[in-house]
PDB file of N, CA and C in Angstrom:
ATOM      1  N   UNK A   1      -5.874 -10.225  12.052  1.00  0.00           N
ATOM      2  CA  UNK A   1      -5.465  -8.892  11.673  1.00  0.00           C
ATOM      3  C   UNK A   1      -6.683  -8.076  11.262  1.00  0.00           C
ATOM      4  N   UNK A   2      -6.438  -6.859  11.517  1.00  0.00           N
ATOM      5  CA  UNK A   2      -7.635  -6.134  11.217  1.00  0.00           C
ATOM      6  C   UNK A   2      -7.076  -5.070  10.375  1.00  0.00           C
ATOM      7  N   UNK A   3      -8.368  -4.569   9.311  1.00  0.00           N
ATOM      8  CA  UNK A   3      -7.953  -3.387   8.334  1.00  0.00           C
ATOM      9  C   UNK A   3      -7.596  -2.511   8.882  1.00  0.00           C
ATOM     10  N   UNK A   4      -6.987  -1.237   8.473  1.00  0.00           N
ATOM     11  CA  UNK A   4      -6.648  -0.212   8.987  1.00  0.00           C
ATOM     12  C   UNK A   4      -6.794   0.952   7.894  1.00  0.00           C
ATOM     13  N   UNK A   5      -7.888   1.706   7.945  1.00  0.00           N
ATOM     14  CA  UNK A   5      -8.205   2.954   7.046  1.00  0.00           C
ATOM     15  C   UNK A   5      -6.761   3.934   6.464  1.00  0.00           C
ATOM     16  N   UNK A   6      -6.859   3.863   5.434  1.00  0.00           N
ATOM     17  CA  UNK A   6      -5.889   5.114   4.759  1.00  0.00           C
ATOM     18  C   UNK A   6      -5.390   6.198   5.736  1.00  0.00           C
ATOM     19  N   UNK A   7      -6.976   6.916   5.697  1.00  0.00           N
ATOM     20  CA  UNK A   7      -7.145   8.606   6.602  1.00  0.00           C
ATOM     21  C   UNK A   7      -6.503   8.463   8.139  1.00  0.00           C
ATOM     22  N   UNK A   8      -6.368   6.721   8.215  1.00  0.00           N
ATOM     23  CA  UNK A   8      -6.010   7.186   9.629  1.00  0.00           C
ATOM     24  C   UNK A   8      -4.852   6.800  10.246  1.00  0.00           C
ATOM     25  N   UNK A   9      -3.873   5.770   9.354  1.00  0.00           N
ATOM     26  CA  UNK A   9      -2.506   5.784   9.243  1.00  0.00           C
ATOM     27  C   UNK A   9      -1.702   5.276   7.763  1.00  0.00           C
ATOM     28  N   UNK A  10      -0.675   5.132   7.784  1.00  0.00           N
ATOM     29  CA  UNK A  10      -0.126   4.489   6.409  1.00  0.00           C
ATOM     30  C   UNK A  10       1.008   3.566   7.174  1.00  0.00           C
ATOM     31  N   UNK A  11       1.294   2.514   6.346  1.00  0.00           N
ATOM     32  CA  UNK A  11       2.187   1.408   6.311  1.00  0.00           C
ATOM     33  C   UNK A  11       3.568   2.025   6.539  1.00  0.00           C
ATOM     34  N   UNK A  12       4.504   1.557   6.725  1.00  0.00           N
ATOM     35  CA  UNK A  12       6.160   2.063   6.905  1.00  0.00           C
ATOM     36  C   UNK A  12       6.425   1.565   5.361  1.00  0.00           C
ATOM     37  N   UNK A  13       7.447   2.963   4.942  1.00  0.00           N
ATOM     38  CA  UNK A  13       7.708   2.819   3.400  1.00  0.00           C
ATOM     39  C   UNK A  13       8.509   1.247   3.017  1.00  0.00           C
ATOM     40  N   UNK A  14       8.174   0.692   1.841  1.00  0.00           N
ATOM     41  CA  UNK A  14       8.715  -0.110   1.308  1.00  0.00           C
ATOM     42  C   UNK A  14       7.908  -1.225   1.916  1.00  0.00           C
ATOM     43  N   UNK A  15       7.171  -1.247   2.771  1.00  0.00           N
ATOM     44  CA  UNK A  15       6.123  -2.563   3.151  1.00  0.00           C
ATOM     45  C   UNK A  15       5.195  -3.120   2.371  1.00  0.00           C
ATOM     46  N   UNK A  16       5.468  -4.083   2.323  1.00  0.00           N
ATOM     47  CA  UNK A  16       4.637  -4.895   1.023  1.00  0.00           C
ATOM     48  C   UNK A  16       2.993  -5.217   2.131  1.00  0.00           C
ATOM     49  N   UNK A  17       2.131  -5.000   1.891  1.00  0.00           N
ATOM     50  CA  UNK A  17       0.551  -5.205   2.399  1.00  0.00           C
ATOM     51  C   UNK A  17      -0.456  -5.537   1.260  1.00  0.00           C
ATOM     52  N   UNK A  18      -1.143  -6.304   1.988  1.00  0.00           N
ATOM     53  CA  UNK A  18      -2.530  -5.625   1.493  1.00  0.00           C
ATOM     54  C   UNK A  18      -3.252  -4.447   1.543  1.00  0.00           C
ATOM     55  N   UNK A  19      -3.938  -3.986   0.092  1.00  0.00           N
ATOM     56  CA  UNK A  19      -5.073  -3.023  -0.030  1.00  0.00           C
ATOM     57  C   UNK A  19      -6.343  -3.614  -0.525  1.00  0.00           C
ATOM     58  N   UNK A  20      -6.896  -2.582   0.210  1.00  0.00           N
ATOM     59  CA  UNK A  20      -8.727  -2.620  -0.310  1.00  0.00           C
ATOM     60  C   UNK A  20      -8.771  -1.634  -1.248  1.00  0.00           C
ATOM     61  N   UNK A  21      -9.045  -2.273  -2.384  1.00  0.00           N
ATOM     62  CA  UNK A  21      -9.438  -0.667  -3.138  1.00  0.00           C
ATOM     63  C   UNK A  21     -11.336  -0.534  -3.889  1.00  0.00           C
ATOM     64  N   UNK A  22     -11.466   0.332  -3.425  1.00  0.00           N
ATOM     65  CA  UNK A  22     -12.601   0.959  -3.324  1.00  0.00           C
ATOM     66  C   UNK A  22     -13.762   0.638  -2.630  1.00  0.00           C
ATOM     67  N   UNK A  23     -13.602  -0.351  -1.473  1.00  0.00           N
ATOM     68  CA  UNK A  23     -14.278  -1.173  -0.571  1.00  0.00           C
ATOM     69  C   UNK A  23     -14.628  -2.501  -1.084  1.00  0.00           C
ATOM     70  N   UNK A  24     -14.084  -2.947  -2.773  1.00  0.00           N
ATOM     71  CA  UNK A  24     -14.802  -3.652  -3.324  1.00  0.00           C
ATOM     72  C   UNK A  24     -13.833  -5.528  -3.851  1.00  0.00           C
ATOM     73  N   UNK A  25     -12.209  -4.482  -3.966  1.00  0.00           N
ATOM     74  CA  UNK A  25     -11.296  -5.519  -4.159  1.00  0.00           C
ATOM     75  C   UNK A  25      -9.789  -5.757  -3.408  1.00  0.00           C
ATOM     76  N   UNK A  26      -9.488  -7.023  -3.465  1.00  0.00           N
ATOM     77  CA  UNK A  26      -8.318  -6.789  -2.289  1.00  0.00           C
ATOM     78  C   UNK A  26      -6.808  -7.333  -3.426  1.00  0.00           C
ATOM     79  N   UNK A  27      -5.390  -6.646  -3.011  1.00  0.00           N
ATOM     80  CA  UNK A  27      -4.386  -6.681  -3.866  1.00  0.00           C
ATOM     81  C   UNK A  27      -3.554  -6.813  -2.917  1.00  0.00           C
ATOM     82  N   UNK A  28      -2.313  -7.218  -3.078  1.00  0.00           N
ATOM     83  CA  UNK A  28      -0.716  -6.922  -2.405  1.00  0.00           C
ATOM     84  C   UNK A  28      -0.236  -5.696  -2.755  1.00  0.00           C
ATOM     85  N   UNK A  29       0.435  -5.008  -2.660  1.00  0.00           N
ATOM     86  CA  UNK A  29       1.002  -3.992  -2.986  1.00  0.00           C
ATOM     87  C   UNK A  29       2.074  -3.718  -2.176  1.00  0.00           C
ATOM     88  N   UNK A  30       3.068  -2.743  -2.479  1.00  0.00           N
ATOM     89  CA  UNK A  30       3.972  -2.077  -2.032  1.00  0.00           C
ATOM     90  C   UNK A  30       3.865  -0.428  -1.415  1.00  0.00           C
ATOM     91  N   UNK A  31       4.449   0.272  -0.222  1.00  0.00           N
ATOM     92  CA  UNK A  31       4.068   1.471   0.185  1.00  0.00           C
ATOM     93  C   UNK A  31       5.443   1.827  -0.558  1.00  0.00           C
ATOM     94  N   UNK A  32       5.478   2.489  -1.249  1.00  0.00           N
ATOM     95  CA  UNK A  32       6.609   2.893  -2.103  1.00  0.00           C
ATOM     96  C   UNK A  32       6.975   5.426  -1.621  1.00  0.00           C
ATOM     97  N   UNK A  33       8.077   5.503  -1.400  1.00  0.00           N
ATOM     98  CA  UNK A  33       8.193   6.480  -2.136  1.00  0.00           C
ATOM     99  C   UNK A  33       9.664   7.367  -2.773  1.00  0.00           C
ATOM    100  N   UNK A  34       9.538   7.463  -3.861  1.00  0.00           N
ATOM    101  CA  UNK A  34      10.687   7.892  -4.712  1.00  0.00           C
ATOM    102  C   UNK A  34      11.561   9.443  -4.633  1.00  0.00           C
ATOM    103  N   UNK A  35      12.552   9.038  -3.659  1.00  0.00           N
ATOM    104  CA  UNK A  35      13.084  10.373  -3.229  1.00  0.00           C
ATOM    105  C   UNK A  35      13.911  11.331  -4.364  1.00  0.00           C
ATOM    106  N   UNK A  36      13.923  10.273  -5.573  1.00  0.00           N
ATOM    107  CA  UNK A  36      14.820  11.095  -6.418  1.00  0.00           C
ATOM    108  C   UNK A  36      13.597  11.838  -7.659  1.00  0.00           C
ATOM    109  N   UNK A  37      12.437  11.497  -7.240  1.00  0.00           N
ATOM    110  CA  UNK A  37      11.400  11.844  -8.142  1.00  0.00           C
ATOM    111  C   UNK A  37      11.795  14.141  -8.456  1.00  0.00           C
ATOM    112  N   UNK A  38      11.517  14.129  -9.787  1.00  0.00           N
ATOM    113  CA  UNK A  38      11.548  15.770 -10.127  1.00  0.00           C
ATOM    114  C   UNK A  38      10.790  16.703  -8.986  1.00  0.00           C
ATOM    115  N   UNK A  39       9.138  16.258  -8.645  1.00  0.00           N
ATOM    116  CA  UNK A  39       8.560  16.778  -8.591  1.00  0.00           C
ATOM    117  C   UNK A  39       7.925  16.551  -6.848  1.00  0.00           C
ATOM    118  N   UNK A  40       7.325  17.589  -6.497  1.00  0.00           N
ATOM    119  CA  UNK A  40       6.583  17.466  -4.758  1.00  0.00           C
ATOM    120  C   UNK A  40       5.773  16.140  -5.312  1.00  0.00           C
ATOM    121  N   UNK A  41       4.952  15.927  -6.011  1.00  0.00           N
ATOM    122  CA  UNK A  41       3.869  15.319  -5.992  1.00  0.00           C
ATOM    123  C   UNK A  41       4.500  13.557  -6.367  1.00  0.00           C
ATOM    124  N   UNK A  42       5.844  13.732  -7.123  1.00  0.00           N
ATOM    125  CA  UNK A  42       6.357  12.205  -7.283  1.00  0.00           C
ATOM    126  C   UNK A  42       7.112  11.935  -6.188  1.00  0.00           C
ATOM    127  N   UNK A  43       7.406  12.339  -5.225  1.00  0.00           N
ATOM    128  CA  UNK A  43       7.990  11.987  -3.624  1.00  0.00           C
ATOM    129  C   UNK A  43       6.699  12.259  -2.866  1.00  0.00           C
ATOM    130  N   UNK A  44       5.352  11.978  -3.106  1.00  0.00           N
ATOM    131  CA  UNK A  44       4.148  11.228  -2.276  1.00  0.00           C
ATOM    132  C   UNK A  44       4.355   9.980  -2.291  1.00  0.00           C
ATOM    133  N   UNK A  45       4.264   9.211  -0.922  1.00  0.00           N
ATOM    134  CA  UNK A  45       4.178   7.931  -0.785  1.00  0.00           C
ATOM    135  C   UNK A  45       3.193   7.595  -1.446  1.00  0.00           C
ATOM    136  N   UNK A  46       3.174   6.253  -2.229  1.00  0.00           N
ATOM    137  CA  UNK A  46       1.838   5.768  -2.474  1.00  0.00           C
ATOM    138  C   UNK A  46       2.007   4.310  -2.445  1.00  0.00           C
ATOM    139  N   UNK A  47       0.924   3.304  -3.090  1.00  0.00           N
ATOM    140  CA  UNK A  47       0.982   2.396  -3.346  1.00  0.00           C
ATOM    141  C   UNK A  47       1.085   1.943  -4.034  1.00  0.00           C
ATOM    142  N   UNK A  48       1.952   0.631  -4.424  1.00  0.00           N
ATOM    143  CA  UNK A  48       2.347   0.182  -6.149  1.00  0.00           C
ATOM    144  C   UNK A  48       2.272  -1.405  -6.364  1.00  0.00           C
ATOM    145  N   UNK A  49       2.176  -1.598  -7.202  1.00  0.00           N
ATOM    146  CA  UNK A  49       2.384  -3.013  -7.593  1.00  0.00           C
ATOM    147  C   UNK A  49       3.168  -3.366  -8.564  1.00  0.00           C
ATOM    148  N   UNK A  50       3.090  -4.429  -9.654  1.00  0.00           N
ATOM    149  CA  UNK A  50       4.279  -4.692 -10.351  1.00  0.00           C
ATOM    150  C   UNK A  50       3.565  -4.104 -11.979  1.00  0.00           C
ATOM    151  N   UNK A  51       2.817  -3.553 -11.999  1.00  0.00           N
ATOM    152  CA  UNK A  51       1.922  -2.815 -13.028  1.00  0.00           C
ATOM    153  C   UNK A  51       2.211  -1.182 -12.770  1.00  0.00           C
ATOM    154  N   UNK A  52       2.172  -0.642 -11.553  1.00  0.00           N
ATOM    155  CA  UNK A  52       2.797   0.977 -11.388  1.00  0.00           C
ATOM    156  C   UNK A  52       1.757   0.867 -10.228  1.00  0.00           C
ATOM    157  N   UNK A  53       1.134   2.803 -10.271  1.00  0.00           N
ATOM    158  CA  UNK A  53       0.536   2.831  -8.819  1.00  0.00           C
ATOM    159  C   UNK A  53      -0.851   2.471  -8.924  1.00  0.00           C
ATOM    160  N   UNK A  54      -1.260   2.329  -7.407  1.00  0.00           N
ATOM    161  CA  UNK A  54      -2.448   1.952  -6.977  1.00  0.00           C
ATOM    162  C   UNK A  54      -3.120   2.731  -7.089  1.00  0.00           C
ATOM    163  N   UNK A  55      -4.339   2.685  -7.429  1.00  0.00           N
ATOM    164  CA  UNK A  55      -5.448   3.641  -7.461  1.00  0.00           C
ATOM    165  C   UNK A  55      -6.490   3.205  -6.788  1.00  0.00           C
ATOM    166  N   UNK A  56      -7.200   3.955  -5.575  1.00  0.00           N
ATOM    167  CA  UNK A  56      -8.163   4.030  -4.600  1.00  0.00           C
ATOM    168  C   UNK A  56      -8.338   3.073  -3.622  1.00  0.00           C
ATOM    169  N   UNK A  57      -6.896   2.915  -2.827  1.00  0.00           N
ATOM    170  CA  UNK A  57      -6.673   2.429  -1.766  1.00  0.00           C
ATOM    171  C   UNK A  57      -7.143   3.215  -0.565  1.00  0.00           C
ATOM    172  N   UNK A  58      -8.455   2.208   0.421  1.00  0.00           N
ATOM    173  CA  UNK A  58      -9.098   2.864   0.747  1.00  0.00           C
ATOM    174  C   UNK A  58      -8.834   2.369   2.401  1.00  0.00           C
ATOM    175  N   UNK A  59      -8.093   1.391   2.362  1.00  0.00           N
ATOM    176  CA  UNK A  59      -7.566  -0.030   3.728  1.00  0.00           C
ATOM    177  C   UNK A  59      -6.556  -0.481   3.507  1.00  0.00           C
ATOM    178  N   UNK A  60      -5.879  -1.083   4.227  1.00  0.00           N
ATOM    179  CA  UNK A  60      -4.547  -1.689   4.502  1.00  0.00           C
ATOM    180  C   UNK A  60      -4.497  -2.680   5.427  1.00  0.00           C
ATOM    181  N   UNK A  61      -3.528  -3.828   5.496  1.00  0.00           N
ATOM    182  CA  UNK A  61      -3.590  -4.648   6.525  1.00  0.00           C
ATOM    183  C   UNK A  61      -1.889  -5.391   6.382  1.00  0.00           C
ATOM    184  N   UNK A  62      -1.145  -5.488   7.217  1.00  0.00           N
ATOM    185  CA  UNK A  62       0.329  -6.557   7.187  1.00  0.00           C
ATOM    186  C   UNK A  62      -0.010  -7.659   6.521  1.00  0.00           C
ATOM    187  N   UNK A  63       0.452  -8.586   5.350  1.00  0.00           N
ATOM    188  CA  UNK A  63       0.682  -9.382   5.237  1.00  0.00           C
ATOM    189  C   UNK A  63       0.544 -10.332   6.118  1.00  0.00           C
ATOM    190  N   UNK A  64      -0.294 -11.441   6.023  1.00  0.00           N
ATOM    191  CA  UNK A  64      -0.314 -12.263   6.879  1.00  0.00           C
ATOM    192  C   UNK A  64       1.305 -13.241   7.127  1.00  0.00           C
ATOM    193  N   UNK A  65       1.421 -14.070   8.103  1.00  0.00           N
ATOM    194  CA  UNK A  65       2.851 -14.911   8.283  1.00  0.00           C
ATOM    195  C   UNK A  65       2.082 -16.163   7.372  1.00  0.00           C
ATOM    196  N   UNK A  66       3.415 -16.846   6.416  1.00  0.00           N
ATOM    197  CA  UNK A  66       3.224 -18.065   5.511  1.00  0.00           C
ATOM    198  C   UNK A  66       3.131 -19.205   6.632  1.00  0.00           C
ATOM    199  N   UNK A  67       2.624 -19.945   5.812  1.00  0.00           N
ATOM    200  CA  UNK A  67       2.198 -21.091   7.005  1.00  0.00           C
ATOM    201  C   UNK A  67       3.771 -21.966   7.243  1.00  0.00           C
ATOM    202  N   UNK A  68       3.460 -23.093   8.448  1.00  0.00           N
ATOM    203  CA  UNK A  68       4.527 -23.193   8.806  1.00  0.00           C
ATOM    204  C   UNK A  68       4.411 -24.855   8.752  1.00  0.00           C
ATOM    205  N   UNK A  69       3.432 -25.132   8.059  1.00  0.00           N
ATOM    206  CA  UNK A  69       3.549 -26.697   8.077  1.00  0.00           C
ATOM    207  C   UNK A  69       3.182 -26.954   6.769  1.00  0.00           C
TER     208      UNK A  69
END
């Protein structure tokens, strides 16, 4: 699998991936976005984990498949 830059697509909502954040560390995360949010800016997709959102997700990649043996 290969990374795939922010700027140049995003994950399908609710997909759990990996991120790179800031070229420096790698996380799981969730592409999350909240349609019942008040505001334009809280119905931006972003990325989340089990702490809240991601900050400076800069790559993405699918989850690899669990092994099978």
């Amino acid at each position: 699998m290969e990374w795939i830059k922010c700027s140049e697509s995003m994950p399908g909502i609710d997909a759990r991936v990996l991120v790179a954040l800031h070229g420096k560390y790698v996380q799981s995360a969730t592409y999350r976005q909240w349609s019942g949010a008040k505001t334009e800016k809280g119905r931006t997709p972003r990325f989340e984990d089990q702490r809240g959102i991601v900050y400076g997700a800069t790559h993405w990649m699918p989850l690899p498949e669990p092994p099978t043996d």
